[in-house]
Protein backbone atom coordinates (compact mmCIF):
# COMPACT_ATOMS: atom_id res chain seq x y z
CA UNK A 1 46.73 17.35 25.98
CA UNK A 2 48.16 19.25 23.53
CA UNK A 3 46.86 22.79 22.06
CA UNK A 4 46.84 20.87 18.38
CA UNK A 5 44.31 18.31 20.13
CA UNK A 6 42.46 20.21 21.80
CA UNK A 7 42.28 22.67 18.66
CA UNK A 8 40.86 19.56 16.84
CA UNK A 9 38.63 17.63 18.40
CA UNK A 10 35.71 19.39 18.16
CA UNK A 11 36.14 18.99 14.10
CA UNK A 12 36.89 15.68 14.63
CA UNK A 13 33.68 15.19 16.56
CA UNK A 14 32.17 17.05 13.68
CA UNK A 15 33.28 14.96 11.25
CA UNK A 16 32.46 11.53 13.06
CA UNK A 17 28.64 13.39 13.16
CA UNK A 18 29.00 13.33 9.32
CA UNK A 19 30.41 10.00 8.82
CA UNK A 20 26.94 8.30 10.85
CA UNK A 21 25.09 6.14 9.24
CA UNK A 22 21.97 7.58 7.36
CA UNK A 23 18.38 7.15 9.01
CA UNK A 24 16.97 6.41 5.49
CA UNK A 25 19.38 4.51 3.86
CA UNK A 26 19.79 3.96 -0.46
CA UNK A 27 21.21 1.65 -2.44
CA UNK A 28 20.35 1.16 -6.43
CA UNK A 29 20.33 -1.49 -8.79
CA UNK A 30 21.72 -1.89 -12.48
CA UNK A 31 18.68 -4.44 -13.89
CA UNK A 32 21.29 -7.30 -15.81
CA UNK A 33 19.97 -10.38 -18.06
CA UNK A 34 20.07 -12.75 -14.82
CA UNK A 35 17.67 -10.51 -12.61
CA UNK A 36 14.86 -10.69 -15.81
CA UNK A 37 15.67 -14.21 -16.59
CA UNK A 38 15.18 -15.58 -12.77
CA UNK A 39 12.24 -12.61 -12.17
CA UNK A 40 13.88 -11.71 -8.90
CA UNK A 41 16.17 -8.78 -7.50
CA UNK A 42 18.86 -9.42 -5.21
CA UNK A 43 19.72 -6.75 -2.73
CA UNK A 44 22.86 -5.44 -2.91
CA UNK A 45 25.15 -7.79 0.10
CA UNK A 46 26.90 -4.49 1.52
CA UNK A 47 23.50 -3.26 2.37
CA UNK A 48 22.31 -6.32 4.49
CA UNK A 49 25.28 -6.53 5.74
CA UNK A 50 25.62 -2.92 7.15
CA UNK A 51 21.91 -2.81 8.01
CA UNK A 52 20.95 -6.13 8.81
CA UNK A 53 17.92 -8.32 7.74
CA UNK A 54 15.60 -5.95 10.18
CA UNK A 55 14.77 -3.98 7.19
CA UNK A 56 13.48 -7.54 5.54
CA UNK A 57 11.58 -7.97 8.65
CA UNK A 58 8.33 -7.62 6.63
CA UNK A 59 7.31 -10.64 4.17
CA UNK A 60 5.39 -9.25 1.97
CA UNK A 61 7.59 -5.70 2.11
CA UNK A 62 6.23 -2.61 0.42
CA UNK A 63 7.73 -0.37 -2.20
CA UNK A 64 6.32 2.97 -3.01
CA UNK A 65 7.22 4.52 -6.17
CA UNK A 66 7.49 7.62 -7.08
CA UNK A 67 4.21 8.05 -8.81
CA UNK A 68 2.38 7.10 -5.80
CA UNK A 69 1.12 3.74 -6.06
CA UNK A 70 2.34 0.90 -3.71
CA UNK A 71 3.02 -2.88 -4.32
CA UNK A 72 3.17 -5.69 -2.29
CA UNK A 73 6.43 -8.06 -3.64
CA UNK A 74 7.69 -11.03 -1.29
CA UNK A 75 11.42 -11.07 0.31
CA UNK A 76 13.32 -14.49 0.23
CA UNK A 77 16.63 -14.68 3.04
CA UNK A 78 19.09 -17.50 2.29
CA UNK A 79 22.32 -17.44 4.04
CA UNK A 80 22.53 -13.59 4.58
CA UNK A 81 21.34 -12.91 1.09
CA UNK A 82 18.34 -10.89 0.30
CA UNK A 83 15.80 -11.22 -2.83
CA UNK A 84 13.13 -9.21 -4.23
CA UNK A 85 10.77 -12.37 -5.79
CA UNK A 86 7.00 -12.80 -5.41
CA UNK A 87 5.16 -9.80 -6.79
CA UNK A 88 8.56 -8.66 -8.40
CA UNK A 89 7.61 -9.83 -12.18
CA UNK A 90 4.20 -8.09 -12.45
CA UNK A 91 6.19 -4.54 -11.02
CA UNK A 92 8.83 -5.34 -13.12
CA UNK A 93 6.15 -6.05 -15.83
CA UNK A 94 4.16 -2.59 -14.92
CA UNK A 95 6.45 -0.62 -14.93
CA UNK A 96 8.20 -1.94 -18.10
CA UNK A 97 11.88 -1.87 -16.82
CA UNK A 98 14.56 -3.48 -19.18
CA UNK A 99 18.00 -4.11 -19.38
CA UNK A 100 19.95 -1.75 -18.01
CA UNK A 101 17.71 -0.07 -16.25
CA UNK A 102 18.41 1.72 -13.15
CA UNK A 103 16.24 1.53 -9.55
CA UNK A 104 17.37 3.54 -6.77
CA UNK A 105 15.81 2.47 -3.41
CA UNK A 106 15.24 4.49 -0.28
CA UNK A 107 14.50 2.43 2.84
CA UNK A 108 12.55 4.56 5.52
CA UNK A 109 12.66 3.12 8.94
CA UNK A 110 9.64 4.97 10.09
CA UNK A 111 7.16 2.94 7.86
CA UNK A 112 8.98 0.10 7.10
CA UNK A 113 9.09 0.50 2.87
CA UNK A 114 11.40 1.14 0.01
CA UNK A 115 11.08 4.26 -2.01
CA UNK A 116 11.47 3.51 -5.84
CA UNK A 117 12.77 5.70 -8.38
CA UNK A 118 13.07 4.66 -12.09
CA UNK A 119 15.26 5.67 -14.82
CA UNK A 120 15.50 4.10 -17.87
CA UNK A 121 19.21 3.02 -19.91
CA UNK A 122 19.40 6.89 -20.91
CA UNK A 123 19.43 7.74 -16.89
CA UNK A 124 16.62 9.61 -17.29
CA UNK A 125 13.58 9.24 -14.95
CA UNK A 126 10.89 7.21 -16.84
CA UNK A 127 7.00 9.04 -17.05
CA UNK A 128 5.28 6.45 -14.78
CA UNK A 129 2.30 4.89 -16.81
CA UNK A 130 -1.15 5.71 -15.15
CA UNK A 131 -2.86 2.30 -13.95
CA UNK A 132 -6.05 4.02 -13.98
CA UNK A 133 -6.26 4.49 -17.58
CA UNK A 134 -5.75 0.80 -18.48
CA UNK A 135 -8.53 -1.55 -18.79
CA UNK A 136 -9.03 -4.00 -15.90
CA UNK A 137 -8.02 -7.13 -17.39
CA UNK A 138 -4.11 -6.63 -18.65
CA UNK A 139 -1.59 -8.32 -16.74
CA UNK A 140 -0.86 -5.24 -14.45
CA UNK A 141 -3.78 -5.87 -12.29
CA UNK A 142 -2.38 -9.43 -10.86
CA UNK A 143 -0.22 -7.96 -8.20
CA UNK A 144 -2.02 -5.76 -4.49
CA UNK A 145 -1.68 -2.07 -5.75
CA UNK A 146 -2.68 0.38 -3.22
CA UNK A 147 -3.48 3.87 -4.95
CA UNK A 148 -2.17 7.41 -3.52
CA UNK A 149 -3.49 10.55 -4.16
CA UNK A 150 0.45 12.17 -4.48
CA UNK A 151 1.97 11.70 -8.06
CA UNK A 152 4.96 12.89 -8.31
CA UNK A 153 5.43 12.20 -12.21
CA UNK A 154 8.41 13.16 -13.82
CA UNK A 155 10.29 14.74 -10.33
CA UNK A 156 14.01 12.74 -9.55
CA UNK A 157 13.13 11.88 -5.89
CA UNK A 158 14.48 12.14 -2.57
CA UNK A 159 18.13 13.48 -3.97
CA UNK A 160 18.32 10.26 -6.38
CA UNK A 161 19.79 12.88 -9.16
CA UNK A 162 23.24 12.71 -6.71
CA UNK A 163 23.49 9.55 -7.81
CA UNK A 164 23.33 9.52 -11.24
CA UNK A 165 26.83 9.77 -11.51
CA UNK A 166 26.59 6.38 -12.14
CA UNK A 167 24.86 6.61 -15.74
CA UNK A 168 28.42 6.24 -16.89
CA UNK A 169 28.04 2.32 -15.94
CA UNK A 170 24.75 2.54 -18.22
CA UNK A 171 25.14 1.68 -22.11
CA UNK A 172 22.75 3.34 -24.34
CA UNK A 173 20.23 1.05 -26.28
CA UNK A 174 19.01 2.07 -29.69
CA UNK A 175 16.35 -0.05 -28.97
CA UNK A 176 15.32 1.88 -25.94
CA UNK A 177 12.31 3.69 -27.76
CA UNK A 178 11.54 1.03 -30.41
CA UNK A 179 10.49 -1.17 -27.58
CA UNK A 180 8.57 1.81 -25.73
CA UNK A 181 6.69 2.21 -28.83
CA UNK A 182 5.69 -1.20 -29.13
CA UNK A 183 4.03 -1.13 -25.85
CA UNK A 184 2.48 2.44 -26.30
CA UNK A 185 0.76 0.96 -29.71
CA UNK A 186 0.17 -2.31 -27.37
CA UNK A 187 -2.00 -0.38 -24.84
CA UNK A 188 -3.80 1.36 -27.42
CA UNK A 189 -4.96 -0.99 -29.27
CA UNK A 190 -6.14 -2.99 -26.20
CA UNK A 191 -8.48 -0.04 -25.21
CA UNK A 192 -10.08 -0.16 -28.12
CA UNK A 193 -10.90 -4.06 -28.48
CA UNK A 194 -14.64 -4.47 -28.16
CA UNK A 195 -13.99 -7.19 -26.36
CA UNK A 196 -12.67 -8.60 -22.79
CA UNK A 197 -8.88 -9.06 -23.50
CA UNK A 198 -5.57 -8.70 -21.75
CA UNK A 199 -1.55 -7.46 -22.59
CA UNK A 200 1.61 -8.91 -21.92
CA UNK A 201 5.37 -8.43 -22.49
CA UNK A 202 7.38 -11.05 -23.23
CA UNK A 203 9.89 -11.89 -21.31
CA UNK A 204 12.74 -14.48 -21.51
CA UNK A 205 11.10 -17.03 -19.41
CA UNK A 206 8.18 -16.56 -21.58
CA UNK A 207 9.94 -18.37 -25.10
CA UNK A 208 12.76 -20.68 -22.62
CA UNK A 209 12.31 -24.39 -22.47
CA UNK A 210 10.02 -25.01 -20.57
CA UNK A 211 8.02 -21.83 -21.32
CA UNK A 212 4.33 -20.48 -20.29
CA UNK A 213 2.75 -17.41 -20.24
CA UNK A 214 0.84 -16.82 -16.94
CA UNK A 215 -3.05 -15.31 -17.96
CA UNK A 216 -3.70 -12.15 -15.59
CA UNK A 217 -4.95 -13.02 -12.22
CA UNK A 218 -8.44 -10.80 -12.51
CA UNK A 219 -9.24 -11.89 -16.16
CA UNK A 220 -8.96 -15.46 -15.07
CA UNK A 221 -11.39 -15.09 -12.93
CA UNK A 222 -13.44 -13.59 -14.63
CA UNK A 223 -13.43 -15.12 -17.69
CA UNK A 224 -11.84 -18.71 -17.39
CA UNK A 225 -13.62 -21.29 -15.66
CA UNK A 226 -12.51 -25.47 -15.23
CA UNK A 227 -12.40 -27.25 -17.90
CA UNK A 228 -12.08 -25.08 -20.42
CA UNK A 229 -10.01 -25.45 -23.94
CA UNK A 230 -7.83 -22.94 -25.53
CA UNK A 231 -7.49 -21.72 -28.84
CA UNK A 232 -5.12 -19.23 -30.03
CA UNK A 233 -5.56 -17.47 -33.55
CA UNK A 234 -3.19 -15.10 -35.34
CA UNK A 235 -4.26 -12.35 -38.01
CA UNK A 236 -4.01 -14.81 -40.40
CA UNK A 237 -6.74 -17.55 -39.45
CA UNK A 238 -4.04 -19.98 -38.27
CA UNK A 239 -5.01 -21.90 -34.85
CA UNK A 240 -3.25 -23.12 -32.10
CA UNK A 241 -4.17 -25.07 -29.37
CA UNK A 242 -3.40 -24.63 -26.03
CA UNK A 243 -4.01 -26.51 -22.39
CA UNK A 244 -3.76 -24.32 -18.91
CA UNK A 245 -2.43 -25.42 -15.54
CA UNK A 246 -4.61 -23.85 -12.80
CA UNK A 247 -3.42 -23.40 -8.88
CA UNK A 248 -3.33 -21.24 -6.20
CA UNK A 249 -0.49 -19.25 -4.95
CA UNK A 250 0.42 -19.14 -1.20
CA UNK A 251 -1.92 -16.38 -0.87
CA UNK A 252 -4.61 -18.35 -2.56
CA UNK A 253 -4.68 -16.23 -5.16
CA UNK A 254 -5.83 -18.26 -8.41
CA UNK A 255 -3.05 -18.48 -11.26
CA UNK A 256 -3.64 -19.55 -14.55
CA UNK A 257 -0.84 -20.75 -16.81
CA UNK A 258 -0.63 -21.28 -20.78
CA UNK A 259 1.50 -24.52 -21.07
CA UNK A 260 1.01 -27.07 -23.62
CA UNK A 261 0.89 -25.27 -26.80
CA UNK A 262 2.37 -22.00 -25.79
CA UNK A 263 5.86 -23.05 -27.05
CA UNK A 264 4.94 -23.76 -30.54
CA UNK A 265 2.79 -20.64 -30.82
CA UNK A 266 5.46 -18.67 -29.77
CA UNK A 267 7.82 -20.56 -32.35
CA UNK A 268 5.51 -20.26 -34.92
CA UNK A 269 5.07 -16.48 -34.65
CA UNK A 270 8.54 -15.34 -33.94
CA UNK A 271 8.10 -14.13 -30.69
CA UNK A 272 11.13 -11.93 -28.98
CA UNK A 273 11.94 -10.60 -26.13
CA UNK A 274 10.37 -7.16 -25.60
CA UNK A 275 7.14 -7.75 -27.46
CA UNK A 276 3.61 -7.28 -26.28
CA UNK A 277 0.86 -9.20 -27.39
CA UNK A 278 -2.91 -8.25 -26.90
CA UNK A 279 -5.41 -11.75 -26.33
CA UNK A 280 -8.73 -10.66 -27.32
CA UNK A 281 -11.58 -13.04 -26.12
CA UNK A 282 -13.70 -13.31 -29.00
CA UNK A 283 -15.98 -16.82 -28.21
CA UNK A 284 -16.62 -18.38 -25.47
CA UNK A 285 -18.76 -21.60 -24.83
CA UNK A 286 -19.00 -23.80 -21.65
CA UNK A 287 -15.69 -25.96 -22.95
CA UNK A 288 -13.66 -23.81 -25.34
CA UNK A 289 -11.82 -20.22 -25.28
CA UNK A 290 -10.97 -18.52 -27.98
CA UNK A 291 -8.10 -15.76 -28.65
CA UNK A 292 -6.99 -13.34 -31.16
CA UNK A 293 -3.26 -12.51 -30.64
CA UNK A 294 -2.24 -9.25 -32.10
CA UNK A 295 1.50 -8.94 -31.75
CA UNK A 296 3.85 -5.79 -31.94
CA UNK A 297 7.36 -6.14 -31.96
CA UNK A 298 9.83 -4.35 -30.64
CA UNK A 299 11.99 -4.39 -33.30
């Protein structure tokens, strides 16, 4: 063996050392139209194929975010490809993430998860809304959500600032804080309804054909029993009336879904993408519900 060789392998060694595969792998995710629209995330196919389905082992699979709290969302497999899809929507929903938006996931081997980190279309890490200020009954509560004593509000975690190189694939949106706002006035004005009510964004698959909006898990229970009649009421007086499909998911979870009526109601008011409306309960008899809708748009 030659001096040269000899004189390099040990930084040849070195750099094979360097060139291992991580123990906690990342990968991130540019949120597009199609991923809101279908209310599922595909993982990225370089990262099942490099690390396999064993880190889908676990159906549900966890993801801890990064200001503490843990969900529960459901994986689908299909011919080596990997989805984010049950549970997805309402974390999606919770955590208000848009077009453009940018997750960066850590899987840890050790327990299992996915670390989440958030930042918005400005690639800056979003301030993670506090679940424990918001009334039981919005549509945050319909998803498991474990709570951890370990914010960590506001901090880019687990080096995902090395990464955000990558804002340069991110377009600004002028809309960015219009729609923020809208959900900020949203959540306000539900704390201060004097009665039981719930929130929700609307999203595309909220005002597509075939449209309905589902009713938050908790408040359903709590407030909607079979038969029951709907009636939705704008600021104006006007009525609409609205039937509900009611079934149980595969965890037998209840679901409750506005169908029938929903689409002109939505049609009738206007209703976009990126607006929250507040459903304030405000009678109730042993056949017929009724709601005021306060809407805020984004725009």
């Amino acid at each position: 063996m030659s001096k040269f060789l000899q004189q390099q392998l040990p930084a040849m060694a070195s750099s094979s050392q360097l060139c291992k595969a991580p123990d906690n792998p990342h990968f991130f995710k540019i949120v597009l139209a199609h991923a809101l629209k279908e209310q599922k995330l595909e993982i990225p196919k370089k990262f099942v194929g490099e690390y396999g389905l064993k880190a889908f082992e676990n159906n549900p699979t966890r993801l801890k975010v990064a200001d503490g709290e843990e969900w529960e969302v459901g994986v689908t497999k299909s011919d080596g490809r990997v989805w984010f899809d049950y549970g997805w929507q309402k974390f999606v929903e919770f955590y208000n993430v848009g077009l453009e938006y940018f997750l960066v996931f850590k899987y840890e081997l050790r327990s299992s998860c996915f670390h989440v980190v958030i930042f918005d279309p400005t690639a800056t890490e979003i301030k993670y809304p506090l679940k424990k200020k918001l009334k039981m009954g919005t549509n945050f509560d319909d998803l498991h959500l474990i709570s951890h004593p370990h914010p960590q509000v506001g901090k880019a975690s687990f080096g995902a600032m090395e990464l955000m190189n990558n804002k340069r694939k991110l377009r600004l949106m002028t809309r960015t804080s219009e729609r923020a706002g809208a959900m900020a006035k949203a959540t306000t004005f539900q704390s201060m309804t004097p009665n039981p009510s719930f929130m929700c964004k609307i999203y595309p698959s909220h005002i597509q054909s075939g449209a309905y909006l589902n009713v938050p898990r908790r408040f359903a229970e709590r407030h909607i029993e079979e038969p029951t009649e709907m009636t939705l009421q704008d600021l104006d007086g006007r009525t609409w009336g609205v039937t509900y499909y009611s079934y149980l998911t595969p965890k037998m979870k209840r679901r409750v879904e506005l169908r029938s009526g929903w689409r002109k109601f939505f049609v009738d008011n206007d209703l976009k993408v990126a607006d929250f409306c507040v459903f304030e309960m405000i009678s109730k008899n042993s056949t017929t519900i009724a709601f005021k809708v306060d809407i805020f748009r984004a725009s």
